[in-house]
C-alpha atoms as a PDB file:
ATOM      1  CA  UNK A   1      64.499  46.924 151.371  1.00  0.00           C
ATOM      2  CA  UNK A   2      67.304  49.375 150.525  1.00  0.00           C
ATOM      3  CA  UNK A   3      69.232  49.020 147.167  1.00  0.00           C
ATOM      4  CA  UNK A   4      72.691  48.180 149.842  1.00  0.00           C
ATOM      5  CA  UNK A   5      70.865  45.172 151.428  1.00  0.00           C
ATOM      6  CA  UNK A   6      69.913  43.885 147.876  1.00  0.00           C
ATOM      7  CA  UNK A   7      73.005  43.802 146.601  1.00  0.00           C
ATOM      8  CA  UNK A   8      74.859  42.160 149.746  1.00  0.00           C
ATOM      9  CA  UNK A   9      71.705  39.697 149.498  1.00  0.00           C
ATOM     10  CA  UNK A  10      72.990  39.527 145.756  1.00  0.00           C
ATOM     11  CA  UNK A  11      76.326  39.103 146.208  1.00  0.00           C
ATOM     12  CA  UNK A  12      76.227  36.100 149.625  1.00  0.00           C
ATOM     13  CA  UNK A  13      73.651  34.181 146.654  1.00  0.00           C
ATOM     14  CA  UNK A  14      76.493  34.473 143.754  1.00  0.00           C
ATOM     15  CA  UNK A  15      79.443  33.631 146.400  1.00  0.00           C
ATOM     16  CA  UNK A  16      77.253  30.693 147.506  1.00  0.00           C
ATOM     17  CA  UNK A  17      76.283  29.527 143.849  1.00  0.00           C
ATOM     18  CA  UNK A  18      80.091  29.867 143.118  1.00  0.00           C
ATOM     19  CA  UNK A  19      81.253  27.767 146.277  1.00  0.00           C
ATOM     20  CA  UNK A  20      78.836  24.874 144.564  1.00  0.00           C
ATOM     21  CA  UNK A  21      80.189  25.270 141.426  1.00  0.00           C
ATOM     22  CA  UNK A  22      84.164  25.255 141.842  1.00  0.00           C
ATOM     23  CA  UNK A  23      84.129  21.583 142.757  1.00  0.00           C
ATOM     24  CA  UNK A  24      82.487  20.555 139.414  1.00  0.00           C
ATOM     25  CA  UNK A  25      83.788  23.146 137.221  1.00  0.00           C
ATOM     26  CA  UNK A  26      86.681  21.403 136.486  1.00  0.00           C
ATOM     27  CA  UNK A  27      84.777  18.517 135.479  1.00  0.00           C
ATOM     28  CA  UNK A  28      82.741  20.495 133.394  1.00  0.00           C
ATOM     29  CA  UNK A  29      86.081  21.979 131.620  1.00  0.00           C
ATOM     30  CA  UNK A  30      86.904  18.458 130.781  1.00  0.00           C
ATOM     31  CA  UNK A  31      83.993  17.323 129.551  1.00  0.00           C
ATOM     32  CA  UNK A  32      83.797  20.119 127.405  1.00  0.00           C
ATOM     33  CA  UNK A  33      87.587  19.288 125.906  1.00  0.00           C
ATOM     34  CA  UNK A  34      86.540  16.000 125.643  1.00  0.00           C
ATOM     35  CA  UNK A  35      83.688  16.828 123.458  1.00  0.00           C
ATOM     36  CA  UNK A  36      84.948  19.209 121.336  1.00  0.00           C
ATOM     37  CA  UNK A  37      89.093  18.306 121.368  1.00  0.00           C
ATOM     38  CA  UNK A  38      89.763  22.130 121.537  1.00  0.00           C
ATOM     39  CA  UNK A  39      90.424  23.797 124.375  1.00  0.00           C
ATOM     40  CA  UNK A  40      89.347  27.046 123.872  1.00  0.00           C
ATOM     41  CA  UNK A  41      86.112  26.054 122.669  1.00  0.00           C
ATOM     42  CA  UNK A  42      86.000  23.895 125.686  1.00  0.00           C
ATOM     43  CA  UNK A  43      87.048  26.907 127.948  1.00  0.00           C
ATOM     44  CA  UNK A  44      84.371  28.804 126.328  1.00  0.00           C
ATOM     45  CA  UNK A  45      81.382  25.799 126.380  1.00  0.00           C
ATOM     46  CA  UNK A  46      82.335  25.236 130.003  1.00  0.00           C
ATOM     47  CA  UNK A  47      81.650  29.358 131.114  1.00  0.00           C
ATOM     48  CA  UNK A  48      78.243  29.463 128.702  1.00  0.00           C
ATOM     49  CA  UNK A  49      77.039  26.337 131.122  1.00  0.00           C
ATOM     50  CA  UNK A  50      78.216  27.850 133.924  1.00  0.00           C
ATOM     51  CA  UNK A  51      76.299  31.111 132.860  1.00  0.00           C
ATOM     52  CA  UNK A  52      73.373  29.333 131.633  1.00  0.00           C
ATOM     53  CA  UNK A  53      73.552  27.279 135.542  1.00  0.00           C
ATOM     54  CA  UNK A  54      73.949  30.732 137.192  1.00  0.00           C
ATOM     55  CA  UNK A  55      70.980  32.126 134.879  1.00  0.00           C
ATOM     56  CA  UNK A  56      68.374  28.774 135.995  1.00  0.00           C
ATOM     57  CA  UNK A  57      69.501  28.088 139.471  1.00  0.00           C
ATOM     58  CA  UNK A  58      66.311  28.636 140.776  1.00  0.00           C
ATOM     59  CA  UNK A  59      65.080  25.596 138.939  1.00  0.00           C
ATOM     60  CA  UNK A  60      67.200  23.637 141.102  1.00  0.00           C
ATOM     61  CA  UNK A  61      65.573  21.986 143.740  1.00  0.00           C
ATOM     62  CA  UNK A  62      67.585  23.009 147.174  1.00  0.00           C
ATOM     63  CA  UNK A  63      69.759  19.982 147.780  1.00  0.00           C
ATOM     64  CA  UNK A  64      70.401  18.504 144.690  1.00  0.00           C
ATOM     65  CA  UNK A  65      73.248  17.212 143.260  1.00  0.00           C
ATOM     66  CA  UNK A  66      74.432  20.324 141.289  1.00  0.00           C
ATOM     67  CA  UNK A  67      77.168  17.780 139.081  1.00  0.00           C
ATOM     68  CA  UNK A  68      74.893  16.062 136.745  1.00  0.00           C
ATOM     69  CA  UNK A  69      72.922  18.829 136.288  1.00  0.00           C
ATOM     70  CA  UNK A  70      75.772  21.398 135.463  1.00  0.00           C
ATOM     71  CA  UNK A  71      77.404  18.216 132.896  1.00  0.00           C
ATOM     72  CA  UNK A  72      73.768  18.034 131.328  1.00  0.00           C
ATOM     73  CA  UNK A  73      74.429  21.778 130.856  1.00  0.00           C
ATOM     74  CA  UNK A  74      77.698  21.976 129.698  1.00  0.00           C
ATOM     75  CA  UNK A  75      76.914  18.716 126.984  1.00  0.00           C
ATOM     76  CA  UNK A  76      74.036  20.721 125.670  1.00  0.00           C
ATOM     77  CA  UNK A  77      76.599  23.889 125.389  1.00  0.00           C
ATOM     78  CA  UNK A  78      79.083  21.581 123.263  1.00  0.00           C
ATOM     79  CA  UNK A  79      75.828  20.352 121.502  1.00  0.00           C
ATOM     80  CA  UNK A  80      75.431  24.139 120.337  1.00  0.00           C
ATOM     81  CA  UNK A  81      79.246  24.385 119.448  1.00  0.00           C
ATOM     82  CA  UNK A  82      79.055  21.700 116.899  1.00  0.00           C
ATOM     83  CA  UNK A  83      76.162  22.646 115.497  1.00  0.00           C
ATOM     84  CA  UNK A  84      77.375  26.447 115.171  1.00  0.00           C
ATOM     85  CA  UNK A  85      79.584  27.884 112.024  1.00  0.00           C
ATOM     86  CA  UNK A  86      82.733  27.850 113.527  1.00  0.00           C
ATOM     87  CA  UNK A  87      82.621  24.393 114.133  1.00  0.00           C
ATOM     88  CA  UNK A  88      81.395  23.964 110.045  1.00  0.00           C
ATOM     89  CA  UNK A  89      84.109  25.674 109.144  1.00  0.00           C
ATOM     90  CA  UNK A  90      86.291  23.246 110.302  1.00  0.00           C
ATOM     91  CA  UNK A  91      84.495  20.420 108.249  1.00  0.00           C
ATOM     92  CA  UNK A  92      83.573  18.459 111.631  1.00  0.00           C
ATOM     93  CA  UNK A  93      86.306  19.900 114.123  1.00  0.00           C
ATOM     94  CA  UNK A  94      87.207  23.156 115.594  1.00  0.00           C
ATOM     95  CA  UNK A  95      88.332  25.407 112.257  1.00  0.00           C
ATOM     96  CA  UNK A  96      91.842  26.217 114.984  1.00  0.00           C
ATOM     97  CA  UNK A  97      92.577  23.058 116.636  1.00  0.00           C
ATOM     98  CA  UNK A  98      94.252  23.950 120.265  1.00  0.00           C
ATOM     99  CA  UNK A  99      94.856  20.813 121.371  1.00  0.00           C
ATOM    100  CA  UNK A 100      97.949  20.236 124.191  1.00  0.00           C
ATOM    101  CA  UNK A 101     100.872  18.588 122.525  1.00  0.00           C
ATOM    102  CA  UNK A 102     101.890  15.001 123.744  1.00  0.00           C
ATOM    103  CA  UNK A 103     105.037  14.648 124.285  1.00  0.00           C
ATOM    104  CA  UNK A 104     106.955  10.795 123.439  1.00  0.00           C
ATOM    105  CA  UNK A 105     107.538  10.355 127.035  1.00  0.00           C
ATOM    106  CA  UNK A 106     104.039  10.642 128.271  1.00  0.00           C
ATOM    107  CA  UNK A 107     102.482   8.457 125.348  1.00  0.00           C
ATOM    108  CA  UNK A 108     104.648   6.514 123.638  1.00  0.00           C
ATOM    109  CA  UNK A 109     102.085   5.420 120.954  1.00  0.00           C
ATOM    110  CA  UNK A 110     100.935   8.759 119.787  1.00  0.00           C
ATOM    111  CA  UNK A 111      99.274   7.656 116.491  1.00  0.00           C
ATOM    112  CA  UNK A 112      97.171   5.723 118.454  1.00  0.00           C
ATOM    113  CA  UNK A 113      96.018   8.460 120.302  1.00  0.00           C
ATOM    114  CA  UNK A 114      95.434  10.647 117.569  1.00  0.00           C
ATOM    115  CA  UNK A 115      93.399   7.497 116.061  1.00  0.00           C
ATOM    116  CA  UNK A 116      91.361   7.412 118.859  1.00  0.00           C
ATOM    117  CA  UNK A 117      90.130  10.624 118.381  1.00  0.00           C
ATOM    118  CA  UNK A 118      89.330  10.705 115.344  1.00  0.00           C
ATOM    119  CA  UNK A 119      87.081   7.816 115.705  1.00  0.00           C
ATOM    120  CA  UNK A 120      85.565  10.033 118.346  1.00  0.00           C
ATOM    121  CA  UNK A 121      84.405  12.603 116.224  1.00  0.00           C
ATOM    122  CA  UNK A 122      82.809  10.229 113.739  1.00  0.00           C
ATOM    123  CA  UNK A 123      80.556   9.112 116.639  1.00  0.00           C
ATOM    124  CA  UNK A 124      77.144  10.756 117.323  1.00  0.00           C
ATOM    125  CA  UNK A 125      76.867  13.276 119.972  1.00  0.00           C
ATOM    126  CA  UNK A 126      75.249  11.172 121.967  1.00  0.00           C
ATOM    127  CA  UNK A 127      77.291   8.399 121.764  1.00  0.00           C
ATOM    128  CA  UNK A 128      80.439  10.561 122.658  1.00  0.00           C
ATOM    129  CA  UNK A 129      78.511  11.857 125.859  1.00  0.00           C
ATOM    130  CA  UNK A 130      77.981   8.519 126.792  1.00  0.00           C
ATOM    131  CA  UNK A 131      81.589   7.580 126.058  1.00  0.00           C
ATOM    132  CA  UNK A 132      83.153  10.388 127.376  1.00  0.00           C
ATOM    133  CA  UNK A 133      80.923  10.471 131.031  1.00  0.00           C
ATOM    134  CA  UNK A 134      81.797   7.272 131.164  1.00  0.00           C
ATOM    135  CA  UNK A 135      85.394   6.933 130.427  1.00  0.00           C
ATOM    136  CA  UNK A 136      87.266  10.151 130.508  1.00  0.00           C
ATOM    137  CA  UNK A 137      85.080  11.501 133.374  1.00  0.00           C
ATOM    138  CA  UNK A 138      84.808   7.763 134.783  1.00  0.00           C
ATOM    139  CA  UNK A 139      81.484   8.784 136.013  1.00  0.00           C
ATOM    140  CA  UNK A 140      79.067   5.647 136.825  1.00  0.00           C
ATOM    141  CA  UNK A 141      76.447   4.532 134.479  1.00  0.00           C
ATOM    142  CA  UNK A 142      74.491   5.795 137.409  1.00  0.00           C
ATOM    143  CA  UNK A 143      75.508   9.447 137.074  1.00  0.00           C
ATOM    144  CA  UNK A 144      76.139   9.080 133.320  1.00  0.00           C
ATOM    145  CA  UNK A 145      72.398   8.066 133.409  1.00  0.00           C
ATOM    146  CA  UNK A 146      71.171  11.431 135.649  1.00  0.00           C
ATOM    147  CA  UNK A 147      73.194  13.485 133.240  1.00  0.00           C
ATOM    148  CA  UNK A 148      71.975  12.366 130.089  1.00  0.00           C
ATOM    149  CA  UNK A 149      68.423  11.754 131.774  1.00  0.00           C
ATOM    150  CA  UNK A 150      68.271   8.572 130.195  1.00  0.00           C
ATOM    151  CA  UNK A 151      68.058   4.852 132.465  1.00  0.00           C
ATOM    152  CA  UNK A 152      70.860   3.200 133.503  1.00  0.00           C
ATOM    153  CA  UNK A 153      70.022   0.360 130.987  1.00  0.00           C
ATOM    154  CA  UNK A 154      69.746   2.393 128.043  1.00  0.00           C
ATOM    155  CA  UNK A 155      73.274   3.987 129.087  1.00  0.00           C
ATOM    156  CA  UNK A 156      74.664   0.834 128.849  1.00  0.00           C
ATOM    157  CA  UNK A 157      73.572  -0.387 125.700  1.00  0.00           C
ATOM    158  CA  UNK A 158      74.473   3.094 123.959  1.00  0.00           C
ATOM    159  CA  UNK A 159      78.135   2.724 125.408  1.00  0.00           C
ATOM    160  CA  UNK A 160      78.568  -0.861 124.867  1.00  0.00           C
ATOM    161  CA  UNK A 161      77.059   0.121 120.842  1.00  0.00           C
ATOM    162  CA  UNK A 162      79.514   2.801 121.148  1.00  0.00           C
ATOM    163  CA  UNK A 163      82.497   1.054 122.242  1.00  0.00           C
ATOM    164  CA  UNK A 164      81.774  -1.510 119.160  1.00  0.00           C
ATOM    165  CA  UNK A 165      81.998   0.896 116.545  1.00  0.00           C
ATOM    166  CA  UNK A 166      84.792   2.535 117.933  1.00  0.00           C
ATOM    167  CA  UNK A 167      86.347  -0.697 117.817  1.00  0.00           C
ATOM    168  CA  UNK A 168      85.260  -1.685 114.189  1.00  0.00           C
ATOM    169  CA  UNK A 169      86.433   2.279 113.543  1.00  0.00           C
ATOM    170  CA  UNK A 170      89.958   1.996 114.367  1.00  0.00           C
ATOM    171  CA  UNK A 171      90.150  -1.418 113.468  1.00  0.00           C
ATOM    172  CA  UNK A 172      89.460  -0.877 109.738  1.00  0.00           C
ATOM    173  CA  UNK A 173      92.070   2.081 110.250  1.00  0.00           C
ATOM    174  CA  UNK A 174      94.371  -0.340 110.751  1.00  0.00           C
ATOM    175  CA  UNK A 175      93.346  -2.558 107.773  1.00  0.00           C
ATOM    176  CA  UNK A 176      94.211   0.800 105.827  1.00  0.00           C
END
């Protein structure tokens, strides 16, 4: 095979690996943001998956679902993020917080908001995953479950453990 031939075989498997990709990528972005509240970070979580997808595609099977693979991918990226110095640095958030500014016309109860996340960031990783698949993502406990590779029971019981001590969380915020 010539070197030309290689790289046009090359290039048709990277333009069809992409074509797979851009549907889910933005779901991947936003998972990402929702792990990690910073969108650079979650800019930058979201490309190392998609490298790290690009870099192990052949260990997906042809015809798989390429979304709850990719979101396992991208959690374990965030995983590394919060584990790494930069995010240390910040005591338990991103040291620069990049976060989009709400304005009073699109949420009227800001405070709560900003409660809310907070009480986020005190969870686990896991539970956040859970929480975030689930609710900002509004994935299914079904696809929550092949993301997470845990059963569909057990990804119930974390978010429903989850959702109680987010509730006890901002509640005694509010005793405060």
């Amino acid at each position: 095979m010539d070197f030309a031939a290689a790289l046009s075989g090359a290039e048709d498997e990277a333009a069809a690996f992409e074509a797979r990709l851009q549907p889910v990528y933005s779901e991947a972005i936003r998972l990402a943001f929702g792990m990690l509240r910073n969108s650079a970070l979650a800019e930058d979580a979201a490309q190392e998956a998609a490298l790290r997808a690009w870099r192990s595609r052949r260990n997906l099977r042809e015809g798989t679902d390429l979304r709850p693979w990719l979101l396992a991918i991208v959690a374990n990226c965030c995983r590394d993020v919060r584990r790494s110095s930069l995010w240390r640095l910040g005591g338990g958030q991103a040291a620069v917080e990049l976060t989009e500014p709400v304005s009073p016309d699109r949420n009227e109860n800001r405070e709560a908001v900003y409660d809310l996340r907070d009480a986020l960031r005190r969870l686990g990783h896991r539970d956040r995953l859970v929480i975030v698949l689930r609710y900002y993502l509004d994935l299914s406990h079904e696809d929550v479950a092949a993301v997470t590779g845990q059963t569909e029971t057990a990804v119930r019981a974390r978010a429903s453990r989850a959702l109680r001590r987010l509730r006890l969380d901002l509640a005694s915020e509010d005793d405060a």
